[in-house]
PDB file of N, CA and C in Angstrom:
ATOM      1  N   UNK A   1       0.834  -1.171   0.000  1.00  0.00           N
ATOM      2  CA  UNK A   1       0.000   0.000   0.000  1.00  0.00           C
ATOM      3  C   UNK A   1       0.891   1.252   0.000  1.00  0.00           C
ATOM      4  N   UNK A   2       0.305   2.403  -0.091  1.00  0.00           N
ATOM      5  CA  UNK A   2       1.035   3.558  -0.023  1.00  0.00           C
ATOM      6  C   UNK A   2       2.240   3.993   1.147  1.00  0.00           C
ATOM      7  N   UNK A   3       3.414   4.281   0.793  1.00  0.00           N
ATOM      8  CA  UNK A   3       4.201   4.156   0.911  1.00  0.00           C
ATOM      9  C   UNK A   3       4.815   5.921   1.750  1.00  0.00           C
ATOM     10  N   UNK A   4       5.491   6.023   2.819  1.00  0.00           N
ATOM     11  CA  UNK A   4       6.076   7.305   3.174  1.00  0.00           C
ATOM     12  C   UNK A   4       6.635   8.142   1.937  1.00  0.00           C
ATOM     13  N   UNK A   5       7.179   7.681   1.332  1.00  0.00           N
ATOM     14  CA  UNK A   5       7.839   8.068  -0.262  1.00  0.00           C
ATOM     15  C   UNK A   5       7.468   8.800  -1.008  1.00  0.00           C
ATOM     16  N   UNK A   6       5.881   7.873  -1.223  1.00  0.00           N
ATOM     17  CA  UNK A   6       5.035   8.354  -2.119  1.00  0.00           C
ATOM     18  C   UNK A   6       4.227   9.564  -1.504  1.00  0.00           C
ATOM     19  N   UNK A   7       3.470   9.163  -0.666  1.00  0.00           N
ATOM     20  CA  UNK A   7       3.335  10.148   0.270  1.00  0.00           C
ATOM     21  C   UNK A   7       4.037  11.929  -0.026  1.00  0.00           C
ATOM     22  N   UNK A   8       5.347  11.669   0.111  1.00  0.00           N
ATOM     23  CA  UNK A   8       5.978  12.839   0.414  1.00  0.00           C
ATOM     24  C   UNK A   8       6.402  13.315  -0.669  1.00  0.00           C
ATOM     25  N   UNK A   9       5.889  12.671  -2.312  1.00  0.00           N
ATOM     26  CA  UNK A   9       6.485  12.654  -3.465  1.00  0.00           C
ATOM     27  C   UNK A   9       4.888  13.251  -3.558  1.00  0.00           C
ATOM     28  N   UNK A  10       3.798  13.035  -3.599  1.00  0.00           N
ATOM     29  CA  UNK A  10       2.518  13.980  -4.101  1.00  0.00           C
ATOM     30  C   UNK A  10       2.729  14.910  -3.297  1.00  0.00           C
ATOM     31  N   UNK A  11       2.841  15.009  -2.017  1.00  0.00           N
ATOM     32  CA  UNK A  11       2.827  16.440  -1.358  1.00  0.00           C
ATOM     33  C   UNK A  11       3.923  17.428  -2.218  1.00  0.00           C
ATOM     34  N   UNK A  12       4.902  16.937  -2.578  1.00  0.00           N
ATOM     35  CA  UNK A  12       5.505  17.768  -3.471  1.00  0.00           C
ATOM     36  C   UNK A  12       5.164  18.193  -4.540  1.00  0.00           C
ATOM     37  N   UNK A  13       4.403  16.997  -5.305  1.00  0.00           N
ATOM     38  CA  UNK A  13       3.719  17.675  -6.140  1.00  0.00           C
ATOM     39  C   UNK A  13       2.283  18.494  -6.271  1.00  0.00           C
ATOM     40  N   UNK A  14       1.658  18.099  -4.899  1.00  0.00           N
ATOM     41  CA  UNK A  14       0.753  18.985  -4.606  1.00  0.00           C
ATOM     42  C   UNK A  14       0.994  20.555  -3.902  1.00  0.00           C
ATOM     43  N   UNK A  15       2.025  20.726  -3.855  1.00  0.00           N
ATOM     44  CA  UNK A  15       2.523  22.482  -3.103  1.00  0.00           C
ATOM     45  C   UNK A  15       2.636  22.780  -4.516  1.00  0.00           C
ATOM     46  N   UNK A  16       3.550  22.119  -5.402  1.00  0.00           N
ATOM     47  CA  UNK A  16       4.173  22.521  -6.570  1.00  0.00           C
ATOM     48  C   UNK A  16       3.371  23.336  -7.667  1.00  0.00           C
ATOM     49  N   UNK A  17       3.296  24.469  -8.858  1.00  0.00           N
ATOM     50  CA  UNK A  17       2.465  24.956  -9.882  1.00  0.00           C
ATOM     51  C   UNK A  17       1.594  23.731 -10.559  1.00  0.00           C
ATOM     52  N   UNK A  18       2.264  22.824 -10.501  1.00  0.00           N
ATOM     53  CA  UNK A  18       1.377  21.719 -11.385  1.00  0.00           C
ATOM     54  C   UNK A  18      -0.001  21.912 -11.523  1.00  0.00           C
ATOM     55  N   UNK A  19      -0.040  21.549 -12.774  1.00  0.00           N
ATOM     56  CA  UNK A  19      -1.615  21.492 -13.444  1.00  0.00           C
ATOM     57  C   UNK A  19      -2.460  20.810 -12.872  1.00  0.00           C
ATOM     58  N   UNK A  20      -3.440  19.742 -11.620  1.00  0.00           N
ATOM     59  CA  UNK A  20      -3.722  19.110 -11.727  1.00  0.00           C
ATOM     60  C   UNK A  20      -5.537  19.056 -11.187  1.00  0.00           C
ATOM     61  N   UNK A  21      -5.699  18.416 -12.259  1.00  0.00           N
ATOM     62  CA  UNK A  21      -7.258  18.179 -12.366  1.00  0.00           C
ATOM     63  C   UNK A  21      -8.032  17.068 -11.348  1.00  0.00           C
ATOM     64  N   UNK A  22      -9.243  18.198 -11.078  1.00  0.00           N
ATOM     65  CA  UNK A  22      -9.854  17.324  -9.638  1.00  0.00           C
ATOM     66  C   UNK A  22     -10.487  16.139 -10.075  1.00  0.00           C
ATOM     67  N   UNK A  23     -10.401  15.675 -11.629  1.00  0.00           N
ATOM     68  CA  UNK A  23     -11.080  14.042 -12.220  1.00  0.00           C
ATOM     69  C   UNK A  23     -11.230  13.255 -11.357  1.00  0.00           C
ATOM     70  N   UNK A  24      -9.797  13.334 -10.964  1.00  0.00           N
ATOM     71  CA  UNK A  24      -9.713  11.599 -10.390  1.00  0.00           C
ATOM     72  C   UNK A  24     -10.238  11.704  -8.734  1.00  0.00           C
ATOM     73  N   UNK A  25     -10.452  12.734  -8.234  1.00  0.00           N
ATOM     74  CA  UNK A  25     -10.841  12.994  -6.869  1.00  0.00           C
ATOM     75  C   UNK A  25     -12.030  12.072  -5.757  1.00  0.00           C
ATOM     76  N   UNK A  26     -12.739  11.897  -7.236  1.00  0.00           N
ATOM     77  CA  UNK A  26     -14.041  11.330  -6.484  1.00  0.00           C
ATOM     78  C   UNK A  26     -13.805   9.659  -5.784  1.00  0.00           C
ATOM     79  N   UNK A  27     -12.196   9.099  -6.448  1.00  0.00           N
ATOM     80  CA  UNK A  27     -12.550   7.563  -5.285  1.00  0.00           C
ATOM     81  C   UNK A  27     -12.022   7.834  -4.218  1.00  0.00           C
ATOM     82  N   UNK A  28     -11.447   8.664  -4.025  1.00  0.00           N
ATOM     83  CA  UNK A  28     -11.101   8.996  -2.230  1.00  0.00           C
ATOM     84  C   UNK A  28     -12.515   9.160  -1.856  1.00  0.00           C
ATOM     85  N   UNK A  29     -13.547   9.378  -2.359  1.00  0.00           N
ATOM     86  CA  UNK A  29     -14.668   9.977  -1.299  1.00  0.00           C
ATOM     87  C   UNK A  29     -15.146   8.992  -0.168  1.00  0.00           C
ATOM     88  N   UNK A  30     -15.225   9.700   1.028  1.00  0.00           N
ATOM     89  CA  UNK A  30     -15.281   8.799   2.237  1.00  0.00           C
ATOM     90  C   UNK A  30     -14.106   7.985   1.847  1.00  0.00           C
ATOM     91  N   UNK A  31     -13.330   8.473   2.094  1.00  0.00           N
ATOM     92  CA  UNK A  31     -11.615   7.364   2.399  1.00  0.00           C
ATOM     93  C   UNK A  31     -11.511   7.410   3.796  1.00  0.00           C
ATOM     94  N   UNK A  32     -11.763   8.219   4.981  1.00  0.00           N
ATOM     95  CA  UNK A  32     -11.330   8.296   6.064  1.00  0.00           C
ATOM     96  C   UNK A  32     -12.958   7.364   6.969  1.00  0.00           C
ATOM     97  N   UNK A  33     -13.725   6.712   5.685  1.00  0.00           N
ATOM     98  CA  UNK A  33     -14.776   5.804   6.610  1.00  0.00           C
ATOM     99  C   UNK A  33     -14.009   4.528   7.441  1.00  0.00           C
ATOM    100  N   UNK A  34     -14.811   4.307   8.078  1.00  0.00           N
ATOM    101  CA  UNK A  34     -14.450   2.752   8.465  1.00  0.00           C
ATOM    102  C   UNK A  34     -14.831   1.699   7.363  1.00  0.00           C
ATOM    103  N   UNK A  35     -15.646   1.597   6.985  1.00  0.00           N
ATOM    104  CA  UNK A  35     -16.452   0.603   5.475  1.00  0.00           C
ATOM    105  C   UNK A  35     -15.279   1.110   3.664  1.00  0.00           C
ATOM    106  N   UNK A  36     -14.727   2.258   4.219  1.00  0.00           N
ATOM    107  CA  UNK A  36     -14.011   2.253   2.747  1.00  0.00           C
ATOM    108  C   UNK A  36     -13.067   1.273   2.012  1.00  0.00           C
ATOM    109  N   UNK A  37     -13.588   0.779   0.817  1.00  0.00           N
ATOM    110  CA  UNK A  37     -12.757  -0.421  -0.175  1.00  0.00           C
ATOM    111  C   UNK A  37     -11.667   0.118  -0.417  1.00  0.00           C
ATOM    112  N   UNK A  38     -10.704  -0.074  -0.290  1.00  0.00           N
ATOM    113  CA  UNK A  38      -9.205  -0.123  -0.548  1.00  0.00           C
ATOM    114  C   UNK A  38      -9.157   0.349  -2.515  1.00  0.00           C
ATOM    115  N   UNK A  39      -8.542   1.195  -3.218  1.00  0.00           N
ATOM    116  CA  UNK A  39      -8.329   1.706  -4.317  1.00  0.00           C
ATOM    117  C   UNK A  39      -6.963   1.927  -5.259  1.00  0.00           C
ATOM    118  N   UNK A  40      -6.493   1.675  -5.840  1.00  0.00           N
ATOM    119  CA  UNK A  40      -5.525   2.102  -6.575  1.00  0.00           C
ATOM    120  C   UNK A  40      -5.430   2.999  -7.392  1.00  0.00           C
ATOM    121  N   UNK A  41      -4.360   3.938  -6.991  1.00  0.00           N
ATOM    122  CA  UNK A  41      -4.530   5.494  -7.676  1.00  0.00           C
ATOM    123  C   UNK A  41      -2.918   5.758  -7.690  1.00  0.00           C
ATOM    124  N   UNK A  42      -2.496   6.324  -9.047  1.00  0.00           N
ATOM    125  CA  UNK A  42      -1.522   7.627  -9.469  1.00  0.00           C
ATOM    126  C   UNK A  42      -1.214   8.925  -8.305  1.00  0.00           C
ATOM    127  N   UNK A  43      -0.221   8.630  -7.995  1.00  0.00           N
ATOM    128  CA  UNK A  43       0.855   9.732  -7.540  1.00  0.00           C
ATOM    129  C   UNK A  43      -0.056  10.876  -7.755  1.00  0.00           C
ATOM    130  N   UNK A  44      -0.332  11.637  -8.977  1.00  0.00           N
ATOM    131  CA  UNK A  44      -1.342  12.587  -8.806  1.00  0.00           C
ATOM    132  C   UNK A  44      -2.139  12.378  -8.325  1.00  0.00           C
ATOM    133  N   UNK A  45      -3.051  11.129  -8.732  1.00  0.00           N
ATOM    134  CA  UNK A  45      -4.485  11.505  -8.122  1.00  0.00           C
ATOM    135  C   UNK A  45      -4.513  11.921  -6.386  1.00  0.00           C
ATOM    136  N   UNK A  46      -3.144  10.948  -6.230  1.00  0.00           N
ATOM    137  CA  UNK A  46      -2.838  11.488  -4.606  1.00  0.00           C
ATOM    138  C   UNK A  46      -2.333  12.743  -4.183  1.00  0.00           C
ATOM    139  N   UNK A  47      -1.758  13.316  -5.253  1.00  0.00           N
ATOM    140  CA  UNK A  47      -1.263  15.098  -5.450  1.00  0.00           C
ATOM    141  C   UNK A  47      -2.790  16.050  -5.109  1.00  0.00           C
ATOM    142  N   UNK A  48      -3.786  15.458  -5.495  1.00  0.00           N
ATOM    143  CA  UNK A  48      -5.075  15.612  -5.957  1.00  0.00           C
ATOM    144  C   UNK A  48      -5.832  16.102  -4.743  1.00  0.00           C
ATOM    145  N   UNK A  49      -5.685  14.954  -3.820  1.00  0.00           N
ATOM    146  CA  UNK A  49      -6.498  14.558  -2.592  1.00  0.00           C
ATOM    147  C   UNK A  49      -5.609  15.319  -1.479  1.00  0.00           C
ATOM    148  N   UNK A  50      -4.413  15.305  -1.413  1.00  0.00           N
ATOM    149  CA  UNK A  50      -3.431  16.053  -0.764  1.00  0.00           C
ATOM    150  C   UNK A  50      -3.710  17.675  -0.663  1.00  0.00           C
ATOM    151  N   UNK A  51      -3.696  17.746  -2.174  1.00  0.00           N
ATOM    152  CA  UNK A  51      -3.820  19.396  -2.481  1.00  0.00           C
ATOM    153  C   UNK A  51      -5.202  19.895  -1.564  1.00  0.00           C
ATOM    154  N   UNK A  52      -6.087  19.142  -1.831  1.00  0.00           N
ATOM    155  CA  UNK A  52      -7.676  19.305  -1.868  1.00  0.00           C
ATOM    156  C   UNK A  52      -7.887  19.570  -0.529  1.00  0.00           C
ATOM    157  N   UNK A  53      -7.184  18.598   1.073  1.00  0.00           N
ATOM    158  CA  UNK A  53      -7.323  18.468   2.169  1.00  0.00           C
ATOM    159  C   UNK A  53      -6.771  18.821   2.798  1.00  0.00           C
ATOM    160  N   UNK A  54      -5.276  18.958   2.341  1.00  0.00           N
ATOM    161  CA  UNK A  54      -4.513  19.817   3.417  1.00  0.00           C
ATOM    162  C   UNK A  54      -3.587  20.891   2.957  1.00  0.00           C
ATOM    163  N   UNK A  55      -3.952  21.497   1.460  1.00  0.00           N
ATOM    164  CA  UNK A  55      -2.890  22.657   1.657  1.00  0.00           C
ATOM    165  C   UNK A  55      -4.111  23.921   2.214  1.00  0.00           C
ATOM    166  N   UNK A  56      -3.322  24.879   3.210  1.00  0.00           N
ATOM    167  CA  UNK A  56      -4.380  25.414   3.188  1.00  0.00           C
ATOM    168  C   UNK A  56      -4.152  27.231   1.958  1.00  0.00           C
ATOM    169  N   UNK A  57      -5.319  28.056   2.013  1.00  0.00           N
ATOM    170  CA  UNK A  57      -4.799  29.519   1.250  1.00  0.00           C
ATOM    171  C   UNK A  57      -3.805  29.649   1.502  1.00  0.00           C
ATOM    172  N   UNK A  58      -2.862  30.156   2.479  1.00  0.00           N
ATOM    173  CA  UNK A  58      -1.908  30.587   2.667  1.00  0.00           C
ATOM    174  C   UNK A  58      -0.664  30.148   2.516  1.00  0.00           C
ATOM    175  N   UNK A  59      -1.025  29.037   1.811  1.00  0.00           N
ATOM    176  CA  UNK A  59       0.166  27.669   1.322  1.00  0.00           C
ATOM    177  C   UNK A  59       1.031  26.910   2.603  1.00  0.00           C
ATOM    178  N   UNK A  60       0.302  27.134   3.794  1.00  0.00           N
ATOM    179  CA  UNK A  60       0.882  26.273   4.665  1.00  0.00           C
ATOM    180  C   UNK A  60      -0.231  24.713   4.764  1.00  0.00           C
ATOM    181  N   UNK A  61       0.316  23.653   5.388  1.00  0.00           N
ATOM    182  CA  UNK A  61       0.113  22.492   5.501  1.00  0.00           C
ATOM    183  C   UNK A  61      -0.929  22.163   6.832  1.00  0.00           C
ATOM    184  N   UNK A  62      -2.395  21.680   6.532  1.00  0.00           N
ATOM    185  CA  UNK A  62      -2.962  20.781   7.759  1.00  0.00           C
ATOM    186  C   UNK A  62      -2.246  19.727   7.955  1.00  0.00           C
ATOM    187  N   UNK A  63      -1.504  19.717   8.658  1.00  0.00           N
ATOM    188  CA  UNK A  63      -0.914  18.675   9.505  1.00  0.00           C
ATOM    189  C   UNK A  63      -1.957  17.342   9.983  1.00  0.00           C
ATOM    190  N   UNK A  64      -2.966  18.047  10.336  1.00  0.00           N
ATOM    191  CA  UNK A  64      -3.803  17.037  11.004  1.00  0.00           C
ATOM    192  C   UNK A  64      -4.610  16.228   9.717  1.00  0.00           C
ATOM    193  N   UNK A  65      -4.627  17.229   9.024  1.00  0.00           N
ATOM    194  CA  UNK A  65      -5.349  16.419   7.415  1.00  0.00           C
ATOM    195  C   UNK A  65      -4.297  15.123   6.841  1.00  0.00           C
ATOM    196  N   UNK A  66      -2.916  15.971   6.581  1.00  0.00           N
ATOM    197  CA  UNK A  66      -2.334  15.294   5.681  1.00  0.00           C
ATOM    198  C   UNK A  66      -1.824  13.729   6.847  1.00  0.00           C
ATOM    199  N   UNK A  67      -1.779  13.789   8.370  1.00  0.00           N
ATOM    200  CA  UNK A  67      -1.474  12.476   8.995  1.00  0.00           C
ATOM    201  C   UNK A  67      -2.674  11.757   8.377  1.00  0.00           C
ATOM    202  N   UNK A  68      -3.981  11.979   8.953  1.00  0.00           N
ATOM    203  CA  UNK A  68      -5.203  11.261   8.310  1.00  0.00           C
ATOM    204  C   UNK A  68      -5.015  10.309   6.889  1.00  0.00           C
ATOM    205  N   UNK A  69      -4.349  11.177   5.900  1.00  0.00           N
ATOM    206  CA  UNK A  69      -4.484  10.217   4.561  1.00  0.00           C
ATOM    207  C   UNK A  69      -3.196   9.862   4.967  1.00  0.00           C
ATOM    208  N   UNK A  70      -1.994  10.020   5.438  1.00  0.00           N
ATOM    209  CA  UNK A  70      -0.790   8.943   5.995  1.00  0.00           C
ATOM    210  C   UNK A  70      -1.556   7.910   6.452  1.00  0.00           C
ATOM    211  N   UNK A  71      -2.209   7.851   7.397  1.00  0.00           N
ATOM    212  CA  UNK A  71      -2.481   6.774   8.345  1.00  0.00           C
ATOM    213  C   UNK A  71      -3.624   5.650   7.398  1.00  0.00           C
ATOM    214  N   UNK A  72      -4.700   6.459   7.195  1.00  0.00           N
ATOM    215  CA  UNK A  72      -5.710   5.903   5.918  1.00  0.00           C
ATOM    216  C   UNK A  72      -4.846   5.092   4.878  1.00  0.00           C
ATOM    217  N   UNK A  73      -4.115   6.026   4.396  1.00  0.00           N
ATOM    218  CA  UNK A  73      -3.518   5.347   3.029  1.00  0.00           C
ATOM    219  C   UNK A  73      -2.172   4.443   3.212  1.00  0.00           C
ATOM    220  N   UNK A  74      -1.993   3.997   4.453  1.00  0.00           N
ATOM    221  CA  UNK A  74      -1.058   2.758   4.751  1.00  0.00           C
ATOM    222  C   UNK A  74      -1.579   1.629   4.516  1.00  0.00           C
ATOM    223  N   UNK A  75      -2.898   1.773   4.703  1.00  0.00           N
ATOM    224  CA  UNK A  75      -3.747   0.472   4.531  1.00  0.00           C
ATOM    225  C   UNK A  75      -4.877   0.544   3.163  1.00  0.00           C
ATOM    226  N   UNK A  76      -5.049   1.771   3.001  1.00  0.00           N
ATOM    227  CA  UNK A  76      -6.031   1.836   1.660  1.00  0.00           C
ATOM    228  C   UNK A  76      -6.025   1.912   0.554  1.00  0.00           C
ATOM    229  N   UNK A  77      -4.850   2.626   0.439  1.00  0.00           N
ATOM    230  CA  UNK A  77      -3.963   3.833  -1.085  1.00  0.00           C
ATOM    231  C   UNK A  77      -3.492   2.409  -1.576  1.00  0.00           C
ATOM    232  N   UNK A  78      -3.599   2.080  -2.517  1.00  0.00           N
ATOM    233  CA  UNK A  78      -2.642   1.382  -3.625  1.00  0.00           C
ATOM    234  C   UNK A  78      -1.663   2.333  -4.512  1.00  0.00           C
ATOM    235  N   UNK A  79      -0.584   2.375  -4.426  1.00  0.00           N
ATOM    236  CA  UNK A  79      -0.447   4.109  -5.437  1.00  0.00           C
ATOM    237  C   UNK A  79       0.785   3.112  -6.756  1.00  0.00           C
ATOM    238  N   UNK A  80       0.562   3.937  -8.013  1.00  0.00           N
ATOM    239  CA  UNK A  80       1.212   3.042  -8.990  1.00  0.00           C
ATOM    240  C   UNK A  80       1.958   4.250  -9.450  1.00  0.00           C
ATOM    241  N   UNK A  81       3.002   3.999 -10.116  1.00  0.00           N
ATOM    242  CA  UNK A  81       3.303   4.902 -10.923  1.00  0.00           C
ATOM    243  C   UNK A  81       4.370   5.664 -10.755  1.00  0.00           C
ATOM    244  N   UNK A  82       5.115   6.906 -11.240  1.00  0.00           N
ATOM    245  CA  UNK A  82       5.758   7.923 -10.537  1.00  0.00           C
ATOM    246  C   UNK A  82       5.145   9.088 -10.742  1.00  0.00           C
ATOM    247  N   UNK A  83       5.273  10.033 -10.144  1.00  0.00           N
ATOM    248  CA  UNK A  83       4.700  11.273 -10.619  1.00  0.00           C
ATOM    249  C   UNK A  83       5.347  11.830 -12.325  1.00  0.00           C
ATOM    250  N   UNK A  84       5.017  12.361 -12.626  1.00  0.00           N
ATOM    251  CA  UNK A  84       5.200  13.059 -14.017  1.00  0.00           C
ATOM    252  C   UNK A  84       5.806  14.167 -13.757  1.00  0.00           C
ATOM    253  N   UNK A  85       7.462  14.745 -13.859  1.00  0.00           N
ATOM    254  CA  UNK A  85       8.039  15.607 -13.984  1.00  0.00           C
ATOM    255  C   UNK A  85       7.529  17.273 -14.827  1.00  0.00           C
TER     256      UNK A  85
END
């Protein structure tokens, strides 16, 4: 499952200018349930969900958001891929 790595490889790309489109957003929904099915998703789409939950306006970091999908996505996140330079 998702990995510290990866993890810290979308948050980079979620602070970063990158282009990225809220498409893929909707299978995280209810990720932080107890009943949520386990998913496999792209480095972005996790850039995606990252961006979405814990950067806040002022470009600093919810801490308390981004542990949540750490902790969630040790066991849920399938993540494939590398991010796209």
């Amino acid at each position: 499952m998702m990995t510290r790595d990866q993890l810290s490889e979308a948050l980079t790309l979620a602070r970063s200018g990158a282009d990225l489109t809220l498409d893929e957003i909707a299978i995280f929904d209810g990720f932080a349930l107890r009943d949520f099915a386990p998913v496999v998703c792209t480095i972005e789409a996790l850039a995606v969900l990252v961006r979405w939950q814990c950067i806040c306006f002022d470009g600093s970091i919810d801490h308390d958001a981004l542990n949540e999908i750490a902790t969630v996505g040790r066991r849920k996140f399938g993540v494939v891929g590398k991010a796209v330079a």
